[in-house]
N, C-alpha and C. Protein backbone atom coordinates (compact mmCIF):
# COMPACT_ATOMS: atom_id res chain seq x y z
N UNK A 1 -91.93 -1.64 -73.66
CA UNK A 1 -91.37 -1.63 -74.99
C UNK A 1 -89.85 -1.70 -74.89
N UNK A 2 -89.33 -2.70 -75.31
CA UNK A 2 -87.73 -3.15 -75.45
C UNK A 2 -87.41 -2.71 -76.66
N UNK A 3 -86.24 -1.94 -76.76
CA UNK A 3 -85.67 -1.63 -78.35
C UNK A 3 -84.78 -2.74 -78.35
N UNK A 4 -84.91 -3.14 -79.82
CA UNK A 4 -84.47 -4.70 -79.80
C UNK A 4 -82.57 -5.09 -80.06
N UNK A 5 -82.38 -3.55 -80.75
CA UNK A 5 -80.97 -3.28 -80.54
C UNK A 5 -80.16 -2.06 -80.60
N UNK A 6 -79.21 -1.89 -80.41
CA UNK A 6 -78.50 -0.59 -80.12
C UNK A 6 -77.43 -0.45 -80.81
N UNK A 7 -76.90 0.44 -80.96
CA UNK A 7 -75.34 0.29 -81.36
C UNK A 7 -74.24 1.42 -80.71
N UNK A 8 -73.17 1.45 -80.64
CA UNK A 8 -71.91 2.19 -79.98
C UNK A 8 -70.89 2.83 -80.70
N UNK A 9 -70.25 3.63 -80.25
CA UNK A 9 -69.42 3.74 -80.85
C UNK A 9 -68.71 5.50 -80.14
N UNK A 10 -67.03 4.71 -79.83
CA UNK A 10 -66.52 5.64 -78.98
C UNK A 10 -65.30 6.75 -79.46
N UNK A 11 -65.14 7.90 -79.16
CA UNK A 11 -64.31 8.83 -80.08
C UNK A 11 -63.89 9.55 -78.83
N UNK A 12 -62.19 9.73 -78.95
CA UNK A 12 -61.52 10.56 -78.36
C UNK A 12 -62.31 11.97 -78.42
N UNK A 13 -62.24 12.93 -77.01
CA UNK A 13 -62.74 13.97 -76.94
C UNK A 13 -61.58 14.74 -76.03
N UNK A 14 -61.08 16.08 -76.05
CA UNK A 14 -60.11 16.32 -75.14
C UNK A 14 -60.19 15.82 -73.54
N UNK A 15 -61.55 15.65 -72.72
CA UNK A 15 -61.54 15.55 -71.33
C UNK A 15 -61.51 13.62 -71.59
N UNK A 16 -61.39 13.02 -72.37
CA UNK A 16 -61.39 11.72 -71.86
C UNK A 16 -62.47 10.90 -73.44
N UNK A 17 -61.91 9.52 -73.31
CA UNK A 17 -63.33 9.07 -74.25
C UNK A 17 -64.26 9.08 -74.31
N UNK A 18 -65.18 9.45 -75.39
CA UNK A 18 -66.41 9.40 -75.27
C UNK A 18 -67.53 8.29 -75.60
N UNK A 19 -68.29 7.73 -75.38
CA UNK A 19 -68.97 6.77 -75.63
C UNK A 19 -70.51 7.23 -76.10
N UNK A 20 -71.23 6.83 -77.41
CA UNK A 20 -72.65 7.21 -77.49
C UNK A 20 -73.39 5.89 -77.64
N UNK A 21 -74.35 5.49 -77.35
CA UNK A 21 -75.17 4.49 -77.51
C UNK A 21 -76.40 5.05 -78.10
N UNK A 22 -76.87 4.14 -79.49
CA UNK A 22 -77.81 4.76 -80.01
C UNK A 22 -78.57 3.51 -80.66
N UNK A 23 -80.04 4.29 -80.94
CA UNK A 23 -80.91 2.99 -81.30
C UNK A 23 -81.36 3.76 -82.63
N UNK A 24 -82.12 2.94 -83.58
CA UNK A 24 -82.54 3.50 -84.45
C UNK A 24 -84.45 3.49 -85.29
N UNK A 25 -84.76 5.05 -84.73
CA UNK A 25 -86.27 4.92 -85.54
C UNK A 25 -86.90 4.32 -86.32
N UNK A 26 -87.76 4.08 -86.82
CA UNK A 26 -88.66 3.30 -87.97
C UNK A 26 -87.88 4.33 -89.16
N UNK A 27 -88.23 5.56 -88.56
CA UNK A 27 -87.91 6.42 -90.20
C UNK A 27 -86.02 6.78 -90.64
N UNK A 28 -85.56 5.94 -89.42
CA UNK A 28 -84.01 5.64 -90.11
C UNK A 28 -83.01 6.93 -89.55
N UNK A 29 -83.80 7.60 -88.58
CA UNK A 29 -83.00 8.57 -87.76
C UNK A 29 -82.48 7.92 -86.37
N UNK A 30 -81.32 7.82 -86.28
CA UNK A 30 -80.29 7.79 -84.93
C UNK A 30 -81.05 8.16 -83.97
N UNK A 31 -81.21 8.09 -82.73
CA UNK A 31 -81.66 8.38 -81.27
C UNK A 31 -80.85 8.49 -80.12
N UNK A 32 -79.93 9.03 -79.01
CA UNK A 32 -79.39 8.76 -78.40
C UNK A 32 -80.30 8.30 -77.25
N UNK A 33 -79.73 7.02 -76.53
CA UNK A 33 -80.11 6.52 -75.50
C UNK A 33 -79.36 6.92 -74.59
N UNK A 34 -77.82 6.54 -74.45
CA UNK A 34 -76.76 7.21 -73.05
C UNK A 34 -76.17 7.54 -73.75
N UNK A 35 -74.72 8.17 -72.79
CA UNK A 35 -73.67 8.72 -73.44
C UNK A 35 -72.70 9.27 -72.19
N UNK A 36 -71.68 9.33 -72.75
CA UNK A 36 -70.95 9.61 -71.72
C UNK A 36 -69.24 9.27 -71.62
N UNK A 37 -68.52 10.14 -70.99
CA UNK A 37 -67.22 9.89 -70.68
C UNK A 37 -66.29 8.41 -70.41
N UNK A 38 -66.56 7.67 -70.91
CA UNK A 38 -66.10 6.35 -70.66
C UNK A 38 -66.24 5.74 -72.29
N UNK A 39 -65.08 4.51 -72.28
CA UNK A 39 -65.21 3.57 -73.42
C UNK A 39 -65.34 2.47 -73.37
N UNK A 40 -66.23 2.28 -71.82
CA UNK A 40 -67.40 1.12 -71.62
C UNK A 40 -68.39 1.14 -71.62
N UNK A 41 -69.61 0.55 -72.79
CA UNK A 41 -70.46 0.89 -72.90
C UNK A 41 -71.11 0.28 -71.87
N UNK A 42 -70.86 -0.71 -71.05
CA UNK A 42 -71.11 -1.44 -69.90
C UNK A 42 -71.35 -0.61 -68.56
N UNK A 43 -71.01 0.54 -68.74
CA UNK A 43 -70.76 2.07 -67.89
C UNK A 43 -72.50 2.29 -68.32
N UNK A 44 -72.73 2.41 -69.61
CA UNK A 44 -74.06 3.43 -69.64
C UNK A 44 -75.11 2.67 -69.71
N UNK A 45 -75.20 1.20 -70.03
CA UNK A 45 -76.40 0.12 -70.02
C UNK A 45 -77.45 0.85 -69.28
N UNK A 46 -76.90 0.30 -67.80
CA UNK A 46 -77.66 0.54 -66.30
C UNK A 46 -78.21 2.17 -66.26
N UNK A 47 -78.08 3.25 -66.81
CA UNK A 47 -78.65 4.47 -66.75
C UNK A 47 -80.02 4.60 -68.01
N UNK A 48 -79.93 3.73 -68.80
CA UNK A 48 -81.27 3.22 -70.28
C UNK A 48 -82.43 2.77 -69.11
N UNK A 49 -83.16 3.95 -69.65
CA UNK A 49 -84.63 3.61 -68.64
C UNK A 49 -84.88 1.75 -69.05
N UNK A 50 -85.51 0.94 -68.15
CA UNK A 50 -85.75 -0.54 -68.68
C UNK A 50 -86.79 -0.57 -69.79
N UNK A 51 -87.18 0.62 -69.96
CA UNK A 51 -88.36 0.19 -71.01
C UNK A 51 -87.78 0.51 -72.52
N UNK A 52 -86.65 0.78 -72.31
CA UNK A 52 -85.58 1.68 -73.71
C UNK A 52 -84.24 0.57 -73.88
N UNK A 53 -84.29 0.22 -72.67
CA UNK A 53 -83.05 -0.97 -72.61
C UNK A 53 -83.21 -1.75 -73.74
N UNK A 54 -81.67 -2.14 -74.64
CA UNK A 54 -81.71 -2.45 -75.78
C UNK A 54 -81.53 -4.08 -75.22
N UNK A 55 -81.91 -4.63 -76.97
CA UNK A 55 -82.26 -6.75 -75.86
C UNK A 55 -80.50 -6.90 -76.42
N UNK A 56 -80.16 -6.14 -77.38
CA UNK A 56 -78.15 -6.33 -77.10
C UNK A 56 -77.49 -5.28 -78.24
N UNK A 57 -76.47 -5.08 -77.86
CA UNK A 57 -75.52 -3.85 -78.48
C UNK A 57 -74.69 -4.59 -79.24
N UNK A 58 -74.35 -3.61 -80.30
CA UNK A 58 -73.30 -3.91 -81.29
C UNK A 58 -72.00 -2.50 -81.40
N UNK A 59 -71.10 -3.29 -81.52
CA UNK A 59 -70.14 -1.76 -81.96
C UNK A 59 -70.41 -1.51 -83.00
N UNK A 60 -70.01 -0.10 -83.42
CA UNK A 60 -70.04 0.35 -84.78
C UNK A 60 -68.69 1.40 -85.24
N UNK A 61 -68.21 0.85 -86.24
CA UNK A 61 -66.97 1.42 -86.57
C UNK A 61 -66.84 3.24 -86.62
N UNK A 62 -68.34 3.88 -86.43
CA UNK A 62 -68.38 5.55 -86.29
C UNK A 62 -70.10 5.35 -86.29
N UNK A 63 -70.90 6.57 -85.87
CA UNK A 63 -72.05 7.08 -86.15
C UNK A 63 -72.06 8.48 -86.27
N UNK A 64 -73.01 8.75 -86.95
CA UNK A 64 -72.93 9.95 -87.90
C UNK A 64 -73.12 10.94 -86.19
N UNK A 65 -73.61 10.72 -85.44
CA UNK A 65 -73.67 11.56 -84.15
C UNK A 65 -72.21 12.01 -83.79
N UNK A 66 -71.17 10.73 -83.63
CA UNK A 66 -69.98 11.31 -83.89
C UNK A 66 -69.11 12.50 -84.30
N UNK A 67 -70.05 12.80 -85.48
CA UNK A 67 -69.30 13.81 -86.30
C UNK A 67 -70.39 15.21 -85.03
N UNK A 68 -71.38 15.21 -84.61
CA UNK A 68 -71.48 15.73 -84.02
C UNK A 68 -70.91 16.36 -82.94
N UNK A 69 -70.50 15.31 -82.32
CA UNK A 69 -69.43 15.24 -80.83
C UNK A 69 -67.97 16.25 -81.34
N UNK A 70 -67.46 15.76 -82.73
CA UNK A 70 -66.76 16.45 -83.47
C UNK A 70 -66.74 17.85 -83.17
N UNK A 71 -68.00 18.30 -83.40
CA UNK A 71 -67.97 19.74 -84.26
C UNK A 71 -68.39 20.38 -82.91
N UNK A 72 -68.57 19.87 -81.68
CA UNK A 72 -69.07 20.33 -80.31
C UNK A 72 -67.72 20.66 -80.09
N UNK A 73 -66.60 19.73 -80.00
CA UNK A 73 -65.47 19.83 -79.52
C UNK A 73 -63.92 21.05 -80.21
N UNK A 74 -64.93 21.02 -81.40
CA UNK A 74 -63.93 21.83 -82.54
C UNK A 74 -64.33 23.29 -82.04
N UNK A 75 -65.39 23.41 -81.42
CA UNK A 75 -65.69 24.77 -80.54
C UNK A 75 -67.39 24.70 -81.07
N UNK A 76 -68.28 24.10 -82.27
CA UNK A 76 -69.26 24.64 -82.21
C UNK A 76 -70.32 23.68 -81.53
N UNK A 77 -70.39 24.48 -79.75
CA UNK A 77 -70.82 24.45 -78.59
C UNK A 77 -72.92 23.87 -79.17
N UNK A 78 -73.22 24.56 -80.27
CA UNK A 78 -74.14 24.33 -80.15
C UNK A 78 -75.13 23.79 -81.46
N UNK A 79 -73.85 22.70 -81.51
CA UNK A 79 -74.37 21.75 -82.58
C UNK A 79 -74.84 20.15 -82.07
N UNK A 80 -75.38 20.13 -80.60
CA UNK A 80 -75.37 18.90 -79.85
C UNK A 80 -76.97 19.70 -79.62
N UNK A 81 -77.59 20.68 -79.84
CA UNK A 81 -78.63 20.95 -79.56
C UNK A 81 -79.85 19.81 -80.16
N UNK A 82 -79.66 19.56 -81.44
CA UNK A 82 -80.68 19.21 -82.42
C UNK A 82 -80.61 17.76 -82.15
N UNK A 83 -79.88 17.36 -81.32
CA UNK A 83 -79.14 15.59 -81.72
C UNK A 83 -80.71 14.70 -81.65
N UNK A 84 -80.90 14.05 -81.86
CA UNK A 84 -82.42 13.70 -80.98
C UNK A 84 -82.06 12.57 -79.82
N UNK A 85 -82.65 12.58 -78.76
CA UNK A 85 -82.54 11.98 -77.37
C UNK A 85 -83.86 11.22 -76.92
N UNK A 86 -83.99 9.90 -76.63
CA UNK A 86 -84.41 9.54 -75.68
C UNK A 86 -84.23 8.89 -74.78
N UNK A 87 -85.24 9.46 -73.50
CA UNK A 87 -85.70 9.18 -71.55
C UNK A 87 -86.57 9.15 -71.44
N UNK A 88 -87.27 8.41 -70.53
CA UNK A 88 -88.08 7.83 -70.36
C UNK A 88 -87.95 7.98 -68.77
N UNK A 89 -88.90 8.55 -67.97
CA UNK A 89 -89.16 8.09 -66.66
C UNK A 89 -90.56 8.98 -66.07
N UNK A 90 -90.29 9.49 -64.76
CA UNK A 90 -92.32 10.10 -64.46
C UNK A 90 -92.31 11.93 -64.82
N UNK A 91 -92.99 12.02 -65.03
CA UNK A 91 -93.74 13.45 -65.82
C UNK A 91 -92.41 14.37 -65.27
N UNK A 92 -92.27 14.53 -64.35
CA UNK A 92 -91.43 15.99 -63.74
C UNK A 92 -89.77 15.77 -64.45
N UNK A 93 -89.37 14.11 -64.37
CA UNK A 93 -87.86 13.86 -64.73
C UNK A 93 -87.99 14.21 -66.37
N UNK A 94 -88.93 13.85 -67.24
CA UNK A 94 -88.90 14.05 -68.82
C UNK A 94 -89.06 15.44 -68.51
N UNK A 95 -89.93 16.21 -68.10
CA UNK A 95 -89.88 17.89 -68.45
C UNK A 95 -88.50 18.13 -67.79
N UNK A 96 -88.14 17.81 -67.16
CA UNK A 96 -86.77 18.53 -66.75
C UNK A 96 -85.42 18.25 -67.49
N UNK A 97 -85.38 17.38 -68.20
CA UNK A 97 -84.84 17.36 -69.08
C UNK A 97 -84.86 17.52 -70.62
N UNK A 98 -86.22 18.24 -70.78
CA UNK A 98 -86.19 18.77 -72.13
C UNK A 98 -85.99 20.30 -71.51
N UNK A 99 -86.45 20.60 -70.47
CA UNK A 99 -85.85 22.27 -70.05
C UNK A 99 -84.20 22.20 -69.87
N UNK A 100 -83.60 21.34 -69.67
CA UNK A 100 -81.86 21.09 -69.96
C UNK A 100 -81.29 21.92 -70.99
N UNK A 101 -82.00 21.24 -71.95
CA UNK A 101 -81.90 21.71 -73.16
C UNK A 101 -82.09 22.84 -74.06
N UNK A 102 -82.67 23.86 -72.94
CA UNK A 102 -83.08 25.26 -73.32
C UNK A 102 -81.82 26.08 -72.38
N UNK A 103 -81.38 24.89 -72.04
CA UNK A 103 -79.94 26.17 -71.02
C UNK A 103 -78.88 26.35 -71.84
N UNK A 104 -78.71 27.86 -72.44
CA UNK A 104 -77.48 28.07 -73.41
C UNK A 104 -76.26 27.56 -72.98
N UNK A 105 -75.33 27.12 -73.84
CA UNK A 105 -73.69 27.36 -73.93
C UNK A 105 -73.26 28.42 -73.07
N UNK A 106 -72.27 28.64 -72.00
CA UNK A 106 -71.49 29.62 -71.69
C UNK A 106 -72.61 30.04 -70.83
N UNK A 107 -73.93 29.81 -70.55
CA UNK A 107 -74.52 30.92 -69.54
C UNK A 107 -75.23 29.39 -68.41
N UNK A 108 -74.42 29.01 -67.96
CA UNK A 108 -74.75 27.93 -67.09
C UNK A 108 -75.71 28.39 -65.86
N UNK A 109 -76.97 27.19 -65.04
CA UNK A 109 -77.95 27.64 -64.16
C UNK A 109 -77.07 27.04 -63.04
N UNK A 110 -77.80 27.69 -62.00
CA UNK A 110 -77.72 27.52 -60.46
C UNK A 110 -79.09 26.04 -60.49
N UNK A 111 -78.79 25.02 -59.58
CA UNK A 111 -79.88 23.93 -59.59
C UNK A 111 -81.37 24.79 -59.28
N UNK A 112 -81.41 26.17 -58.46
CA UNK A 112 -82.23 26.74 -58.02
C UNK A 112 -82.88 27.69 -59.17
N UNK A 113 -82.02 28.22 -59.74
CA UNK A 113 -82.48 28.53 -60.99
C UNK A 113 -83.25 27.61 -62.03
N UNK A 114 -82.73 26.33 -62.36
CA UNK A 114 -83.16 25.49 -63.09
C UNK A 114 -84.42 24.70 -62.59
N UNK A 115 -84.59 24.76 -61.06
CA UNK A 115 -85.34 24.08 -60.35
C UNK A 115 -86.87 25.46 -60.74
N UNK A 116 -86.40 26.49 -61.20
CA UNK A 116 -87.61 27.82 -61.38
C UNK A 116 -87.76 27.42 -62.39
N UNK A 117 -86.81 27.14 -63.61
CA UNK A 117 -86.91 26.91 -64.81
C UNK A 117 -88.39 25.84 -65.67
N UNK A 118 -87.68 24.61 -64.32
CA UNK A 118 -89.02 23.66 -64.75
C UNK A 118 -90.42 23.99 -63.77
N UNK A 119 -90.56 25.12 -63.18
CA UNK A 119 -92.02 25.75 -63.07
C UNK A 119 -92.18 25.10 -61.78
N UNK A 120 -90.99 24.49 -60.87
CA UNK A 120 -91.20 24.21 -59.52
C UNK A 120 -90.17 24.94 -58.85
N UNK A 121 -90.11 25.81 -58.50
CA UNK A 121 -89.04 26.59 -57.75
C UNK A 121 -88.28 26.14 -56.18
N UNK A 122 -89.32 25.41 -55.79
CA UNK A 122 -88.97 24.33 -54.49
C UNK A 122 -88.62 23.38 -54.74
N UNK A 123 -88.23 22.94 -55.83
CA UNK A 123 -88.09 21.64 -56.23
C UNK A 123 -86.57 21.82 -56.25
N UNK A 124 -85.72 22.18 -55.47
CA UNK A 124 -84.44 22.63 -55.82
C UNK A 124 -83.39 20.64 -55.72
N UNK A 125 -84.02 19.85 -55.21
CA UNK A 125 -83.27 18.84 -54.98
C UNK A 125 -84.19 18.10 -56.00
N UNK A 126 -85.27 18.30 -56.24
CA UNK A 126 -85.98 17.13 -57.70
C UNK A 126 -84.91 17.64 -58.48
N UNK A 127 -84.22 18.99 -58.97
CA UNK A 127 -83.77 19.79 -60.12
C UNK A 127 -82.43 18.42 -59.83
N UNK A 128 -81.61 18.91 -58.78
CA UNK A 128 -80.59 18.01 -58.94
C UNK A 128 -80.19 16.76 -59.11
N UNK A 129 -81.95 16.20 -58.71
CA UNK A 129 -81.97 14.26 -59.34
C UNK A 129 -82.00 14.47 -60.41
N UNK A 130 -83.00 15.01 -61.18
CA UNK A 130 -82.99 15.55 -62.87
C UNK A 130 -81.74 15.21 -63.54
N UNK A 131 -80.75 16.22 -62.97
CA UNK A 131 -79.79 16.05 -63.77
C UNK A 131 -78.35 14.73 -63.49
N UNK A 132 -78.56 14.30 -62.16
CA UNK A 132 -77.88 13.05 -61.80
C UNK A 132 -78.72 11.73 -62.51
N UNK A 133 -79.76 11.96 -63.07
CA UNK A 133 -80.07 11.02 -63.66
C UNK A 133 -80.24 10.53 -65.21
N UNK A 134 -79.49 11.80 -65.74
CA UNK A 134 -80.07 11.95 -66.94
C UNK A 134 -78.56 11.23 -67.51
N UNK A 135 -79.04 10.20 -69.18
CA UNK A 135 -78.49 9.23 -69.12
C UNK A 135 -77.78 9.79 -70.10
N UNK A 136 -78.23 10.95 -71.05
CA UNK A 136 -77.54 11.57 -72.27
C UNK A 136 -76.62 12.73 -71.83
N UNK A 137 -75.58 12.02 -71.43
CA UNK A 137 -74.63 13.56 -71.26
C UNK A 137 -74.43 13.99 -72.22
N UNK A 138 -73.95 15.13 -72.30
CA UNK A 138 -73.59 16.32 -73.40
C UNK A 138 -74.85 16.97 -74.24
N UNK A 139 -75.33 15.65 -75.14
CA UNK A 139 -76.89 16.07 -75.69
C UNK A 139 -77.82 16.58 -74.81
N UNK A 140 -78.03 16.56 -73.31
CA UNK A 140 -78.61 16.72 -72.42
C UNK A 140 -77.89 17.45 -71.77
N UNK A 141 -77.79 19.01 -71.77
CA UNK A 141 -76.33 19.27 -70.81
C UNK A 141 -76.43 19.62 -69.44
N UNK A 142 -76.62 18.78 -68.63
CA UNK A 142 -76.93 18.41 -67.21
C UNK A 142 -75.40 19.35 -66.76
N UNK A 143 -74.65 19.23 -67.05
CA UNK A 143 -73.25 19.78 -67.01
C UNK A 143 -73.25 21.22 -66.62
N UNK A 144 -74.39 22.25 -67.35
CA UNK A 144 -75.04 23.35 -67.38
C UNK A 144 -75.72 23.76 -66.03
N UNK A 145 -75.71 23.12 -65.13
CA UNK A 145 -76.53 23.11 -63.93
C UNK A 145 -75.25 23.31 -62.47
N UNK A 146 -75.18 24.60 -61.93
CA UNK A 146 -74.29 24.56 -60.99
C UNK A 146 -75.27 24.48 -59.44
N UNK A 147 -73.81 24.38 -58.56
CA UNK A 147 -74.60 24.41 -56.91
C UNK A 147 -74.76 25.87 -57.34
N UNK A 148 -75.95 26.37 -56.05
CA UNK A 148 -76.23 27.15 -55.79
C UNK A 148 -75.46 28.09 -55.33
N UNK A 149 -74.70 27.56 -54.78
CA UNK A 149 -73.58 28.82 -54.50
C UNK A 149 -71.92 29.16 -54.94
N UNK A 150 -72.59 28.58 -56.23
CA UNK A 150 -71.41 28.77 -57.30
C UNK A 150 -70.22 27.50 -57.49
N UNK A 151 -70.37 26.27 -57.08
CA UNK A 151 -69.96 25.41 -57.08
C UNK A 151 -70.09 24.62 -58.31
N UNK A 152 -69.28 24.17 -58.47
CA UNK A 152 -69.62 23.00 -59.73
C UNK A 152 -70.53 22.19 -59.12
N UNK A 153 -70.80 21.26 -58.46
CA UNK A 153 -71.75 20.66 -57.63
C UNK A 153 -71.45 19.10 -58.62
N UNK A 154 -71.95 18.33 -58.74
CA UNK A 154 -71.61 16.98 -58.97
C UNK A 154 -71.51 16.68 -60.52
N UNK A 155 -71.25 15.42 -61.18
CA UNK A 155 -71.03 15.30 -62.31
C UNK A 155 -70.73 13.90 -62.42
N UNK A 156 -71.93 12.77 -62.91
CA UNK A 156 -71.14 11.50 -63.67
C UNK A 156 -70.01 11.03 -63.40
N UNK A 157 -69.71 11.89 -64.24
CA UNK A 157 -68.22 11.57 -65.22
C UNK A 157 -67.11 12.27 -64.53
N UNK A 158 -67.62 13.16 -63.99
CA UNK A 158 -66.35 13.72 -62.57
C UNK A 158 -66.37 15.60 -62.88
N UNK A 159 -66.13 15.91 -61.97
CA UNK A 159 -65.76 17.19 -61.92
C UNK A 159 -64.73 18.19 -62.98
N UNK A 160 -63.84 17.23 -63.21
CA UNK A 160 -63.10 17.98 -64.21
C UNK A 160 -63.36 17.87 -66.15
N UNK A 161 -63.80 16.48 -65.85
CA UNK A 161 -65.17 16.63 -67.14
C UNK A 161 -65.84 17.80 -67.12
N UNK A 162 -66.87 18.27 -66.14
CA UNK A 162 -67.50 19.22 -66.05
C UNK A 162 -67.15 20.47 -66.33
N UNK A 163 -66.19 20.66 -65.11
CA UNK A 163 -65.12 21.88 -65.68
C UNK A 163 -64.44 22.11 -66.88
N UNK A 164 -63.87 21.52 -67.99
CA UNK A 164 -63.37 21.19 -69.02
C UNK A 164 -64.71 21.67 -70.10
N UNK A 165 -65.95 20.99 -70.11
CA UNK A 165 -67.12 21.68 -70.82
C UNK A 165 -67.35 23.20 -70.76
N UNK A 166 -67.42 23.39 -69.32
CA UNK A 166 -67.90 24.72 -69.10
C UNK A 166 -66.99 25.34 -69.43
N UNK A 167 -65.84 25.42 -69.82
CA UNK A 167 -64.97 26.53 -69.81
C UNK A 167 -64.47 26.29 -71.09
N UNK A 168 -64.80 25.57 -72.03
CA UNK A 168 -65.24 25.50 -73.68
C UNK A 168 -66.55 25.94 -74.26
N UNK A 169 -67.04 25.76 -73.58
CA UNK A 169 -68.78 26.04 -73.87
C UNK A 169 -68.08 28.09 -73.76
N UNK A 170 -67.64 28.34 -72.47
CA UNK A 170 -68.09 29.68 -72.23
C UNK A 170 -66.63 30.42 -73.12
N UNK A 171 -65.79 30.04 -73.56
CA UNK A 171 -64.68 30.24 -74.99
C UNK A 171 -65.55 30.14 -75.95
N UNK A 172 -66.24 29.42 -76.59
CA UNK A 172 -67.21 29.44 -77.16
C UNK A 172 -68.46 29.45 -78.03
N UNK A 173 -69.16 30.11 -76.91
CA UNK A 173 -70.93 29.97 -76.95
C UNK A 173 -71.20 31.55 -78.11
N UNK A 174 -72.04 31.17 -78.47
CA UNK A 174 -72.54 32.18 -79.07
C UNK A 174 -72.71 33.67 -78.47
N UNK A 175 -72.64 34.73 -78.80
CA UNK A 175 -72.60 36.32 -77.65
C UNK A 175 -74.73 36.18 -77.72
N UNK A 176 -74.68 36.40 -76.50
CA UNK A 176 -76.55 36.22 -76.32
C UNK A 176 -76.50 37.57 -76.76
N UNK A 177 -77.63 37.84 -77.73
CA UNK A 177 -78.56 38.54 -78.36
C UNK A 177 -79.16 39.76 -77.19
N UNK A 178 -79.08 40.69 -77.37
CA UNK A 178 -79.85 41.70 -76.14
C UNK A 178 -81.65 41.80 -77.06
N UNK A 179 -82.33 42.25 -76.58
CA UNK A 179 -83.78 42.27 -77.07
C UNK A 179 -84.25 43.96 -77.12
C-alpha cells in the first residue's frame, strides 16, 4: 500500500529546523510519517517504511501539527503525545515504538530499561534498533532512551539535539503523581 501523497512543512525550533512529513486519512486527520531536525525533506523520505512511502510530496505553507511542535517547544512537553503516527515494520519494531510513547517527559529510560519495557529484557540491542529506526522523532520520543550507563547514547539528528530535548522536557515535564 503506497500513500499516494504527502505533504511538509518546516518550522524553526530552538535546537535547529524542524521538518514534519505528513499524509492524510480518509476521515481528514493528519498522520505523521517522519520528522525530524533538518529542512530537507529529502533527509526523511528514506526512513518512510516502503509500504507508507508517499508516490510524491508537496510543501505546505504550515500544518496544524506545527502548532503542535509549537506548544512542545513553548514548554508544553506533553502535547506531542496525542499527535497520531505512522510505522510500519515486523511485530517487535511497531510494539516498541508504541511503548516509546508511554516514556514520560523528564523521566528518560536506560535502552535496558526500555528493552524490559517492551517485555524482552534481553533484547537490550533490538531496544536500541527500535529507536535508531524510528522515523517520527519527537512524536515518537526515541530521544527518551539513554545508554545504559548514563550516556546519551546516539541520536539521528545528533547529540546535542538530544541533549537540548532532555533538558526541556526535564524544565518542564509534568511533577509524576505518587500513588
Amino acid at each position: 500500500m503506497t500513500t499516494a501523497a504527502a505533504r511538509y512543512a518546516t518550522t524553526d525550533t530552538p535546537p535547529g529546523p524542524f521538518t514534519v512529513l505528513v499524509t492524510t486519512d480518509p476521515d481528514g486527520t493528519d498522520v505523521v510519517l517522519a520528522s525530524g531536525w533538518t529542512d530537507d525533506v529529502g533527509e526523511l523520505l528514506p526512513v518512510v517504511h516502503r509500504s507508507l512511502r508517499p508516490t510524491w510530496v508537496e510543501r505546505a505553507d504550515g500544518l496544524p501539527v506545527l502548532d503542535v511542535v509549537a506548544a512542545f517547544t513553548a514548554g508544553d512537553v506533553t502535547a506531542i503525545d496525542a499527535v497520531p503516527v505512522r510505522q510500519r515494520s515486523g511485530p517487535f519494531l511497531t510494539d516498541a515504538w508504541e511503548v516509546l510513547r508511554t516514556v514520560p517527559a523528564g523521566q528518560p529510560d536506560t535502552y535496558a530499561a526500555f528493552a524490559e519495557r517492551c517485555g524482552r529484557p534481553s533484547a537490550v540491542r533490538a531496544a536500541a534498533g527500535a529507536c535508531a529506526r524510528n522515523a517520527a522523532a519527537l512524536f515518537v520520543p526515541c530521544h527518551r532512551v539513554l545508554s545504559t550507563g548514563g550516556g546519551l547514547g546516539g541520536f539521528r539528528w545528533g547529540t546535542p539535539v538530544k541533549r537540548w530535548l532532555l533538558d526541556h522536557e526535564a524544565a518542564h515535564a509534568p511533577v509524576p503523581t505518587r500513588a
